[in-house]
PDB file of N, CA and C in Angstrom:
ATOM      1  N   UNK A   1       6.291  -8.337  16.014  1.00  0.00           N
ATOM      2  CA  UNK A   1       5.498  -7.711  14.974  1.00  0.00           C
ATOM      3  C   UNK A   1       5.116  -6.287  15.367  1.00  0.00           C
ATOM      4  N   UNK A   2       4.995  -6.117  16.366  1.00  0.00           N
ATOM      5  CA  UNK A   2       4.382  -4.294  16.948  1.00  0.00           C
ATOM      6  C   UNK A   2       5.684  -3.938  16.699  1.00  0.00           C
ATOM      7  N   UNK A   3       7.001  -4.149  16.493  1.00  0.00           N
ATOM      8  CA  UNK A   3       7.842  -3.644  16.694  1.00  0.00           C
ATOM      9  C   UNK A   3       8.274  -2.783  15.105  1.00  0.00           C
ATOM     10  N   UNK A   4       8.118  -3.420  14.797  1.00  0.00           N
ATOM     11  CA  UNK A   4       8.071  -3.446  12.806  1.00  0.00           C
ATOM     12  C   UNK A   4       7.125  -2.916  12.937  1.00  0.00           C
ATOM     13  N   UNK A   5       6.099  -2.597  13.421  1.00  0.00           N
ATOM     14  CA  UNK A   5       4.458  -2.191  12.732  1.00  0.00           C
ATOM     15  C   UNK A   5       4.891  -0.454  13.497  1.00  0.00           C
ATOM     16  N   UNK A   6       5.843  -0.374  14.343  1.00  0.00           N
ATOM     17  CA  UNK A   6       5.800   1.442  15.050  1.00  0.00           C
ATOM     18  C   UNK A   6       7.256   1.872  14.660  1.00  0.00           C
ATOM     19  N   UNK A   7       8.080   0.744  14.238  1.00  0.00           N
ATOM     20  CA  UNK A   7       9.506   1.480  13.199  1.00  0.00           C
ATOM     21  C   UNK A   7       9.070   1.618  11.936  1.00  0.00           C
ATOM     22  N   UNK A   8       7.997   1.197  11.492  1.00  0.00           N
ATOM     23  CA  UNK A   8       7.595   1.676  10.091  1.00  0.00           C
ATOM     24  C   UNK A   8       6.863   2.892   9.479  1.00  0.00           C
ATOM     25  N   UNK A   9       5.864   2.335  10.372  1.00  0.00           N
ATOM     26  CA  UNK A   9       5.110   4.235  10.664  1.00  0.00           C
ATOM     27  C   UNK A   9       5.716   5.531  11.391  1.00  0.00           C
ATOM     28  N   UNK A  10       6.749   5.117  11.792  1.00  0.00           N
ATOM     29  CA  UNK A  10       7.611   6.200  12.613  1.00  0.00           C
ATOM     30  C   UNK A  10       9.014   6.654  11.623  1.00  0.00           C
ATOM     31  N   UNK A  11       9.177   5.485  10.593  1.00  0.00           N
ATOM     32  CA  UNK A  11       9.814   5.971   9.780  1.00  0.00           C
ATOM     33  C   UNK A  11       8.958   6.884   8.708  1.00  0.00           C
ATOM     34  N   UNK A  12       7.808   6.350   8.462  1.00  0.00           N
ATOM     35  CA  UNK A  12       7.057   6.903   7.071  1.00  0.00           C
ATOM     36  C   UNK A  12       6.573   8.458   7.591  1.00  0.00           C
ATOM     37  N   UNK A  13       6.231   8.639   8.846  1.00  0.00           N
ATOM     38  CA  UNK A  13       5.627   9.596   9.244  1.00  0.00           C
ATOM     39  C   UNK A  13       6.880  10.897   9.295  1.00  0.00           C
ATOM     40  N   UNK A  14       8.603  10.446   9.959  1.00  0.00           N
ATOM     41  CA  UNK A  14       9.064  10.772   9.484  1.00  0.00           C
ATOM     42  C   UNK A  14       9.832  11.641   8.096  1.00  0.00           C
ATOM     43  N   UNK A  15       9.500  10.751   6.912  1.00  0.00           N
ATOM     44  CA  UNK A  15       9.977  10.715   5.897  1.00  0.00           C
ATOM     45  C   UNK A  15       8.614  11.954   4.861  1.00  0.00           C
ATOM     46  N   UNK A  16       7.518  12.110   5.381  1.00  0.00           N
ATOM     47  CA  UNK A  16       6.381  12.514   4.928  1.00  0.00           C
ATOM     48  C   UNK A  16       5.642  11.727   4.239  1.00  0.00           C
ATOM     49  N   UNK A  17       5.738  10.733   4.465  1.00  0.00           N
ATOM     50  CA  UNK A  17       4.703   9.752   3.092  1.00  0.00           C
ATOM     51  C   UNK A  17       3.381  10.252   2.996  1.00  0.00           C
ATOM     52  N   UNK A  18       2.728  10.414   2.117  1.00  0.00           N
ATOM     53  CA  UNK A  18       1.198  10.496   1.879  1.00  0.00           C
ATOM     54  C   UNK A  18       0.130  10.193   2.941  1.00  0.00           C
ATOM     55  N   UNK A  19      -0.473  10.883   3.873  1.00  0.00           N
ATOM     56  CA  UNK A  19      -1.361   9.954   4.856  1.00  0.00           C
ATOM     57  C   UNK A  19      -2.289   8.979   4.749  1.00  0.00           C
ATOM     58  N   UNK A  20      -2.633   9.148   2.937  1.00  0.00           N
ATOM     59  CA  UNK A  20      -3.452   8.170   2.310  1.00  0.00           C
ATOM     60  C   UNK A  20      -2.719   6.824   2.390  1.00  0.00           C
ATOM     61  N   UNK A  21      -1.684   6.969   1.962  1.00  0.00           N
ATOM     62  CA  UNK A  21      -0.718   5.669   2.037  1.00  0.00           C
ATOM     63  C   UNK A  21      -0.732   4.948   3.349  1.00  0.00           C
ATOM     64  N   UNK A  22      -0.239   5.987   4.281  1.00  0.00           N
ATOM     65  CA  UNK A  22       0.158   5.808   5.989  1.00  0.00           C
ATOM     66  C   UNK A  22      -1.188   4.695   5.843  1.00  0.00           C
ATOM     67  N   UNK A  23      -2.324   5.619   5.988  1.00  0.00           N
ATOM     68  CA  UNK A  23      -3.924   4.684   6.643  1.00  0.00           C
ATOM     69  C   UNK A  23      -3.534   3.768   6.096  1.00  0.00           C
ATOM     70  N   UNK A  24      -3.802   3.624   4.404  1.00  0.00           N
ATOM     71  CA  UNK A  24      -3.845   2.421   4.698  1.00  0.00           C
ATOM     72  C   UNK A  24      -2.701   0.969   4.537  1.00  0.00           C
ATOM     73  N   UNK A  25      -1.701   1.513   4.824  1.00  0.00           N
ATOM     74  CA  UNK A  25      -0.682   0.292   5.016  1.00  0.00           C
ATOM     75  C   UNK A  25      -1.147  -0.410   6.174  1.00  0.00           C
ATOM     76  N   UNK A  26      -0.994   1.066   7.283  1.00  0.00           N
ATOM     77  CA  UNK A  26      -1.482   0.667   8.736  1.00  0.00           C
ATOM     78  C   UNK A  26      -2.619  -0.697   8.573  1.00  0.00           C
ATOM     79  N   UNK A  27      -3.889   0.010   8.493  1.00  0.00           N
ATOM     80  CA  UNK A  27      -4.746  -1.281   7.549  1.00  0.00           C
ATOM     81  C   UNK A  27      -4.637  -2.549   7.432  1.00  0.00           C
ATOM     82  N   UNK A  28      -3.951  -2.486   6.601  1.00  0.00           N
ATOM     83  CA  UNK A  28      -3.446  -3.428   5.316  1.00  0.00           C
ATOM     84  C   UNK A  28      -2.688  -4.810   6.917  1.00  0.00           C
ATOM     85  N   UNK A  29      -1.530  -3.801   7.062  1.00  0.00           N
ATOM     86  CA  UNK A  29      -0.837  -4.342   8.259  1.00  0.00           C
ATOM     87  C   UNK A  29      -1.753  -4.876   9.225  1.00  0.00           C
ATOM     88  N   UNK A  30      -2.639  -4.443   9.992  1.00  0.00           N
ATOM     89  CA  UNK A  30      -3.380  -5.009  10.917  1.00  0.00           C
ATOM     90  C   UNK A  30      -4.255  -6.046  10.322  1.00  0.00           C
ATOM     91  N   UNK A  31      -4.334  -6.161   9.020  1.00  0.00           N
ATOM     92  CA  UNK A  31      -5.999  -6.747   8.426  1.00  0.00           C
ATOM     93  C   UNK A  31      -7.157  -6.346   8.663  1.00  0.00           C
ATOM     94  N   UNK A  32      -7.517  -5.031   9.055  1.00  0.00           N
ATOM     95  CA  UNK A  32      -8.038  -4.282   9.370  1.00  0.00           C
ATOM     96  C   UNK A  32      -9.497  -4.525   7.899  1.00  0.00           C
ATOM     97  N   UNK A  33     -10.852  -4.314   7.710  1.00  0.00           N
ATOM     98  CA  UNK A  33     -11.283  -4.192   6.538  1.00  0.00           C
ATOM     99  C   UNK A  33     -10.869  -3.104   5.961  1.00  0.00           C
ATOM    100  N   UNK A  34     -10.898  -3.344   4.116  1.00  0.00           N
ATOM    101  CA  UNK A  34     -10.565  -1.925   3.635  1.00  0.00           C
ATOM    102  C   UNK A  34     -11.722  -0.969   4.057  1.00  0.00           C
ATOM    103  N   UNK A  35     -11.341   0.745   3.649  1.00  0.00           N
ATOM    104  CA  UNK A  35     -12.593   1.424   4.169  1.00  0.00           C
ATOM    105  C   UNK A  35     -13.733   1.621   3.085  1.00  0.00           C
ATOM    106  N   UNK A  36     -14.671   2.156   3.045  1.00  0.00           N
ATOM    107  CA  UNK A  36     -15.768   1.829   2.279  1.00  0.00           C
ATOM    108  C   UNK A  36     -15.191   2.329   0.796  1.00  0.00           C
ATOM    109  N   UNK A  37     -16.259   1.744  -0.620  1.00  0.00           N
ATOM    110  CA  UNK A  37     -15.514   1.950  -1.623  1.00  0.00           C
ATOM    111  C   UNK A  37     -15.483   3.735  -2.272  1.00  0.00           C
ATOM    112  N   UNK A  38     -16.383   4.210  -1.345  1.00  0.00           N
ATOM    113  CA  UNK A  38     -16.662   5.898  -2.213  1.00  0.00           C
ATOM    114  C   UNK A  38     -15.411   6.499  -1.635  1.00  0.00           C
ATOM    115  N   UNK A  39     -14.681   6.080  -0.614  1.00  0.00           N
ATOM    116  CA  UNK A  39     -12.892   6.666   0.174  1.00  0.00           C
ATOM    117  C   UNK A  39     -11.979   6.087  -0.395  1.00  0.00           C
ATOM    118  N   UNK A  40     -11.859   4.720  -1.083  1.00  0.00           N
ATOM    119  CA  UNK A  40     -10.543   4.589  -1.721  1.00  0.00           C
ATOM    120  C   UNK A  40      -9.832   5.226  -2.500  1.00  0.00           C
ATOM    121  N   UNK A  41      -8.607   5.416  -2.390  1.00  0.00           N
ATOM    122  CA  UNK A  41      -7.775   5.885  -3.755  1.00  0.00           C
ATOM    123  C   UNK A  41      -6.521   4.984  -3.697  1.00  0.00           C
ATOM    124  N   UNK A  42      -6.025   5.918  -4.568  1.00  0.00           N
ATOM    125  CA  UNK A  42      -4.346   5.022  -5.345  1.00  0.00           C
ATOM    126  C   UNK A  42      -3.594   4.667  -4.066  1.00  0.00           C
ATOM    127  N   UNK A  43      -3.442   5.736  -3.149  1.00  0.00           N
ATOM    128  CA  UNK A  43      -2.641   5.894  -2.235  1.00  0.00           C
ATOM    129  C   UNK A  43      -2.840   4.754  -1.047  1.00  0.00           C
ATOM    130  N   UNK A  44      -4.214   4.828  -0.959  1.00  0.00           N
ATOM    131  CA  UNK A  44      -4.511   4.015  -0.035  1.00  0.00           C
ATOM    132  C   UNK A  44      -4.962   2.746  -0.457  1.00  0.00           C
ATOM    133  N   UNK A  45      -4.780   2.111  -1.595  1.00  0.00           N
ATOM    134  CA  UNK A  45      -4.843   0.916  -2.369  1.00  0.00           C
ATOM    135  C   UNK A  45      -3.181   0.480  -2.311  1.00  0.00           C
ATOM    136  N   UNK A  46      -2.690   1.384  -2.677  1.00  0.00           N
ATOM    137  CA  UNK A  46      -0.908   0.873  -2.340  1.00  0.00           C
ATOM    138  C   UNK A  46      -0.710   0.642  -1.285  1.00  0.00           C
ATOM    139  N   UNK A  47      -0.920   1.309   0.021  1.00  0.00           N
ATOM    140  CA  UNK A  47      -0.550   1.220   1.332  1.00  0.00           C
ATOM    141  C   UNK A  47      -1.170  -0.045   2.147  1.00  0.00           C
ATOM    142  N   UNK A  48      -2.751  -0.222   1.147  1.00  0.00           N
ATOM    143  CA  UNK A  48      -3.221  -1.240   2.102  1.00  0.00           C
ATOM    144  C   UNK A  48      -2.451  -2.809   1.265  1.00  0.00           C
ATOM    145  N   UNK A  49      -2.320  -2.853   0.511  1.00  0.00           N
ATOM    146  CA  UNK A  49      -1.515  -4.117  -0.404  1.00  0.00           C
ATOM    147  C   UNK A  49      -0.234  -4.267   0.335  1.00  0.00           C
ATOM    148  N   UNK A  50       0.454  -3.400   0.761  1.00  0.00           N
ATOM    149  CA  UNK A  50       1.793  -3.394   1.338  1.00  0.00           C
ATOM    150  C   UNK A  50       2.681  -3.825   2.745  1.00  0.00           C
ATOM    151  N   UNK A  51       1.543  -3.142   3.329  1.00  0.00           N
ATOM    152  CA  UNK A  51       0.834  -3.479   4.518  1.00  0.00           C
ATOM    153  C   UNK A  51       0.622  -4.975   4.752  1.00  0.00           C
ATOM    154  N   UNK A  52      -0.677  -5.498   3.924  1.00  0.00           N
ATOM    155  CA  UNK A  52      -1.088  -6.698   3.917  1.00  0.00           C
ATOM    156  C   UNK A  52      -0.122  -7.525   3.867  1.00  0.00           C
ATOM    157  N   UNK A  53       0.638  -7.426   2.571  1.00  0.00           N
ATOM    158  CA  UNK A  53       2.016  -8.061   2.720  1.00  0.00           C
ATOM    159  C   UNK A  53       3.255  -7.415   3.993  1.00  0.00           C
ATOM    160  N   UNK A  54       2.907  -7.190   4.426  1.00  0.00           N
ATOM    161  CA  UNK A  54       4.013  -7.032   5.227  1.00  0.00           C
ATOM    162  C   UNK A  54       5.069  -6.217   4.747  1.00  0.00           C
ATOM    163  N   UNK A  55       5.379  -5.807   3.751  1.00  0.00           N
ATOM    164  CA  UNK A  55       6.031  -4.757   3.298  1.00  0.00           C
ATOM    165  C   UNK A  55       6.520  -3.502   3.817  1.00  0.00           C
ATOM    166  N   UNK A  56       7.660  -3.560   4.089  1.00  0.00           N
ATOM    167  CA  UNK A  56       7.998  -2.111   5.100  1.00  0.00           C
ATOM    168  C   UNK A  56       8.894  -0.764   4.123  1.00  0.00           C
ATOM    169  N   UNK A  57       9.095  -1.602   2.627  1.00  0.00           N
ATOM    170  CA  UNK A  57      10.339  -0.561   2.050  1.00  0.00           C
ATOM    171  C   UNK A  57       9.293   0.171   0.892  1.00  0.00           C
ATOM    172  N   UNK A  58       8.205  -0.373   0.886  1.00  0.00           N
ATOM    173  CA  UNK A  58       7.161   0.447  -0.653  1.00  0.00           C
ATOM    174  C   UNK A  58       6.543   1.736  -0.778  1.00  0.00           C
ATOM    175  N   UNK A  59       6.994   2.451   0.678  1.00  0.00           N
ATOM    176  CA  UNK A  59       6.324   3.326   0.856  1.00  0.00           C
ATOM    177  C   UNK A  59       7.305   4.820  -0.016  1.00  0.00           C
ATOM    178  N   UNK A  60       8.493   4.060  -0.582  1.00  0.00           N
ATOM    179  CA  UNK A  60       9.276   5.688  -1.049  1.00  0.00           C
ATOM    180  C   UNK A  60       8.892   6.187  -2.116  1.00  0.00           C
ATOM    181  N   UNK A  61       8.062   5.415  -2.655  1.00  0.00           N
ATOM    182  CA  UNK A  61       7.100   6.411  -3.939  1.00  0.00           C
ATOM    183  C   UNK A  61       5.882   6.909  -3.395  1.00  0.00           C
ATOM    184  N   UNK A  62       5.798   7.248  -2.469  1.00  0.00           N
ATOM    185  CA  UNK A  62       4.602   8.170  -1.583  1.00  0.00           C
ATOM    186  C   UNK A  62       5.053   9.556  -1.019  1.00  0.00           C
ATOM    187  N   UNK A  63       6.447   9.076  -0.804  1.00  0.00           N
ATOM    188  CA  UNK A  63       7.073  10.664  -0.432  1.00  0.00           C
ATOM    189  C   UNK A  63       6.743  11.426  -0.521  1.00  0.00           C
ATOM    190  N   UNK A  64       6.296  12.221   0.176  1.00  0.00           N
ATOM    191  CA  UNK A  64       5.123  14.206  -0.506  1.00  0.00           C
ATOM    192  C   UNK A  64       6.844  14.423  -0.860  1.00  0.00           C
ATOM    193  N   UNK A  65       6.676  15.693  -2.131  1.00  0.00           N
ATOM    194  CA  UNK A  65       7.679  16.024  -2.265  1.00  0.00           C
ATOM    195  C   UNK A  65       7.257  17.464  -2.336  1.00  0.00           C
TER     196      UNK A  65
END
């Protein structure tokens, strides 16, 4: 599982994904709590769902472009 959890973020970080996303997949991935509700957004509502699930391919609609 660490192995998948540092080829994923090493791909996304790579690729530029959103850092909102990055946090919170990371998150999401660890089960980490979400962060308080006045910091959430879209980005980091996707990342932490994705995450949670285990999801490693959801991050290509985050792409900074």
């Amino acid at each position: 599982m660490n192995q998948i959890y540092r080829d994923t973020i090493d791909a996304m970080e790579k690729k530029g994904v959103n850092p909102e996303y990055l946090n919170g997949w990371a998150c999401g991935f660890l089960h980490n709590p979400k962060r308080e509700e006045q910091r959430l957004n879209e980005a980091y509502d996707a990342g932490f769902k994705d995450g949670w699930d285990k999801k490693t391919d959801g991050f290509t609609a985050w792409v900074k472009k």
